[in-house]
N, C-alpha and C. Protein backbone atom coordinates (compact mmCIF):
# COMPACT_ATOMS: atom_id res chain seq x y z
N UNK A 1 42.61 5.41 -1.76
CA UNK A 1 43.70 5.03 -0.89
C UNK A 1 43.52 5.73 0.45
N UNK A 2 43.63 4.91 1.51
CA UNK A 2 43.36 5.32 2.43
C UNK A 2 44.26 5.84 3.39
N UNK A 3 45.27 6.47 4.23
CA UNK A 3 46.22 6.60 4.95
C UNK A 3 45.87 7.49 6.27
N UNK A 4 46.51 6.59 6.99
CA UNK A 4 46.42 7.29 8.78
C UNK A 4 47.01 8.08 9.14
N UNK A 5 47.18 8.90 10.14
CA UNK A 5 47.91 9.64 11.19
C UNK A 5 47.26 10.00 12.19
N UNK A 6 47.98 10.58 13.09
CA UNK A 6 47.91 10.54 14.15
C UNK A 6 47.70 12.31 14.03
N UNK A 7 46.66 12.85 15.13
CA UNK A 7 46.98 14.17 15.28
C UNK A 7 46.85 14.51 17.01
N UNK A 8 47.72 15.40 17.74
CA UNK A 8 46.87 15.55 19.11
C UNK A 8 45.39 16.15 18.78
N UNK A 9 45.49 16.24 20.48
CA UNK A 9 44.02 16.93 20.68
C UNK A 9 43.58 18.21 20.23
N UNK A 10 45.04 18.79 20.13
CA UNK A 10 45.10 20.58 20.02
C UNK A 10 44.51 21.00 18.67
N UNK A 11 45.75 19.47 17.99
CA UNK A 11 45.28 19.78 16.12
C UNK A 11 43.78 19.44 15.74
N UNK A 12 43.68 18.98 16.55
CA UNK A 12 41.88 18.19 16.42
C UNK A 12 40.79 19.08 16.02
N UNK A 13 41.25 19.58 17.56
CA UNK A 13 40.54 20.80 17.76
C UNK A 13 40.14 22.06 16.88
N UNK A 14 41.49 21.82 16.76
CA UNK A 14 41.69 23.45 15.29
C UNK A 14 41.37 23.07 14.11
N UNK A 15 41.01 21.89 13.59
CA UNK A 15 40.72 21.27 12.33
C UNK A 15 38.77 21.28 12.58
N UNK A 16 38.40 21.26 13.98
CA UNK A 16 36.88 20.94 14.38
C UNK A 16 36.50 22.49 13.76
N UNK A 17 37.40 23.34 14.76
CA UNK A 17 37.15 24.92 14.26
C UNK A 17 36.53 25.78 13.23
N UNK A 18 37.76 24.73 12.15
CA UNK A 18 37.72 25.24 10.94
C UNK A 18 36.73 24.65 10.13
N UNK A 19 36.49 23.14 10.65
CA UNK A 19 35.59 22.54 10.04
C UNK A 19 33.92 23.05 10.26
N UNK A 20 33.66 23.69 11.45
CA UNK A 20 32.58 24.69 11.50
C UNK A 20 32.34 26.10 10.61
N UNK A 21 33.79 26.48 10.50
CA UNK A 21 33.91 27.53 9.63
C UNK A 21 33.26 27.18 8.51
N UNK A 22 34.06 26.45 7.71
CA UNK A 22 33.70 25.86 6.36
C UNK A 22 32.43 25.17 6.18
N UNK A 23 31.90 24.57 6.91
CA UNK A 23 30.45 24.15 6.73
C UNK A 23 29.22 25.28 6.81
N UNK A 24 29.29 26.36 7.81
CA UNK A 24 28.90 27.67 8.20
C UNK A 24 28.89 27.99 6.00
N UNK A 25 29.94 28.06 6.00
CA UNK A 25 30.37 28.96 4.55
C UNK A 25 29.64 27.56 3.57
N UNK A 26 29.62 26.64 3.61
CA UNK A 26 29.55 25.94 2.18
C UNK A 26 27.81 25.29 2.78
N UNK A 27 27.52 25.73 3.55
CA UNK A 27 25.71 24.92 3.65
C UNK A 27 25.61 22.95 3.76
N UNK A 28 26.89 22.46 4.28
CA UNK A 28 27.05 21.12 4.70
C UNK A 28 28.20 20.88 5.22
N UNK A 29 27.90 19.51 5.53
CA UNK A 29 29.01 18.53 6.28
C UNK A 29 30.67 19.06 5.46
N UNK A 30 31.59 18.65 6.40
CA UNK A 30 32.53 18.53 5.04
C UNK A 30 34.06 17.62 5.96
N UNK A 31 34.38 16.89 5.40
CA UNK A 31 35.53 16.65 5.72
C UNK A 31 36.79 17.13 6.39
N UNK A 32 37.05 15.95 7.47
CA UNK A 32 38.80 16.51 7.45
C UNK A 32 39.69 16.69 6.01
N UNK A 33 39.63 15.63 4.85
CA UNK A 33 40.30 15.47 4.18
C UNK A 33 39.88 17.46 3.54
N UNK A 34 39.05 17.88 2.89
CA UNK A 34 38.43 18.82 2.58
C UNK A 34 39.08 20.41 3.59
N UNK A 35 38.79 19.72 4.77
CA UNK A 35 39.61 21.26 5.73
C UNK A 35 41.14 21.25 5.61
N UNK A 36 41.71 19.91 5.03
CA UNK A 36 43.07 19.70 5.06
C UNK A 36 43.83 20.55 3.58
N UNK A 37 42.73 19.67 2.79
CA UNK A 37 42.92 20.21 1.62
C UNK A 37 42.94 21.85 1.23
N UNK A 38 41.74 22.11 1.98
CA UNK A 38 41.79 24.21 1.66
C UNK A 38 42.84 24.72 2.31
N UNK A 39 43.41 23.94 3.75
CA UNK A 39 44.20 24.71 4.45
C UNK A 39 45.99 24.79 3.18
N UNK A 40 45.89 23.99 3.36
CA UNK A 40 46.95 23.52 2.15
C UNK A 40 47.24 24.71 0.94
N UNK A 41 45.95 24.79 0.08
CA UNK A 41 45.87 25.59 -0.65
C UNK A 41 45.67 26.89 -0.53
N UNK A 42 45.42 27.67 0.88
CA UNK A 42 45.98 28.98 1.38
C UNK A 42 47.12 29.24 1.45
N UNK A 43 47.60 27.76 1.90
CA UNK A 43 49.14 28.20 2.11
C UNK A 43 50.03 28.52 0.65
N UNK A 44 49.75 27.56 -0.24
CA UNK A 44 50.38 27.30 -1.34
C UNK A 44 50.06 28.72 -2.23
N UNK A 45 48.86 29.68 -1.83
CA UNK A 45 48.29 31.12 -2.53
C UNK A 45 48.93 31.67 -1.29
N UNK A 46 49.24 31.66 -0.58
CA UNK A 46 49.98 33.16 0.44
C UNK A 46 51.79 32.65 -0.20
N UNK A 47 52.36 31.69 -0.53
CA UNK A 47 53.56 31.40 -0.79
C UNK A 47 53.82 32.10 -2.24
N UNK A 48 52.69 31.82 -3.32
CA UNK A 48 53.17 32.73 -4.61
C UNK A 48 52.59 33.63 -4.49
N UNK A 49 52.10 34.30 -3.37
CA UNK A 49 51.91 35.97 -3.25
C UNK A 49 53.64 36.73 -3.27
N UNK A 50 53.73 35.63 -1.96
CA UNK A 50 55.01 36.33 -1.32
C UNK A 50 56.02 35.11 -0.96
N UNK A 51 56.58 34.66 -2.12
CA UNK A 51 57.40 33.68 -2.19
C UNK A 51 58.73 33.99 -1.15
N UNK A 52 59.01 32.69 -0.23
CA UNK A 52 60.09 33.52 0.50
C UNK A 52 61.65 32.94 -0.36
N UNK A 53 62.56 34.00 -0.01
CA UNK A 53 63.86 33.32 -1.46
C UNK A 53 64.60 32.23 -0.95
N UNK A 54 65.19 31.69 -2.02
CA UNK A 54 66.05 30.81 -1.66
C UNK A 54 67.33 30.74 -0.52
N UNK A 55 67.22 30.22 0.31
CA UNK A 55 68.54 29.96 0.67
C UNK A 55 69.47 29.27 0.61
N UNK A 56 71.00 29.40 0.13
CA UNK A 56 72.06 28.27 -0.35
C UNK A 56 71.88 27.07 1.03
N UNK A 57 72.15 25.94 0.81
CA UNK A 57 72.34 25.07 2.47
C UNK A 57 73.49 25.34 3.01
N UNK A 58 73.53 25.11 4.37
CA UNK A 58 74.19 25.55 5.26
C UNK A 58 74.17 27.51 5.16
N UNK A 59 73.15 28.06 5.23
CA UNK A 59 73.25 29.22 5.30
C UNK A 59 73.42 30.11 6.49
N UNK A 60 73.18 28.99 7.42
CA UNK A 60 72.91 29.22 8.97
C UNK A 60 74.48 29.90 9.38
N UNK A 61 74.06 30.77 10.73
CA UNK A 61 75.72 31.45 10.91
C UNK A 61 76.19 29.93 11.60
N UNK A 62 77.57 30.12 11.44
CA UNK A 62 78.22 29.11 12.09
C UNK A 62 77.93 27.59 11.96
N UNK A 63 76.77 27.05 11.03
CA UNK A 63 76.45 25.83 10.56
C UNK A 63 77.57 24.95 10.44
N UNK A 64 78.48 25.69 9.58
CA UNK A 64 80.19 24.70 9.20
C UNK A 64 81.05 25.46 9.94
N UNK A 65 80.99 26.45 11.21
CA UNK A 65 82.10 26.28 11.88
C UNK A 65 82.15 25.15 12.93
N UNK A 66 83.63 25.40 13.23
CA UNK A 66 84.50 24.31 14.52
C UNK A 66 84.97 24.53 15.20
């Protein structure tokens, strides 16, 4: 399945970055889908390092004042 988006130039860029990184480290080519995917899964291992807690909704000051 195939699906589009759109990224600027900036994100481009920083995805080209990383995509040098990761090829540097793995000895080939490698995908956006692939740099998308690891970035993902850092995040998802720095989150159950240091899970941040719940907040009830509307926790914000003044959210439900008037």
């Amino acid at each position: 399945m195939s699906t589009k988006i759109e990224i600027g130039e900036e994100t481009r860029a920083g995805l080209n970055r990383y995509a040098s990184v990761m090829k540097q480290r793995l000895g080939r080519r490698v995908t956006f889908d692939e740099v998308i995917k690891e970035l993902l899964e850092r995040e998802r291992q720095k989150q159950l390092v240091s899970p941040v807690p719940e907040r009830p909704r509307g926790w914000r000051k003044g959210k439900n004042a008037r």
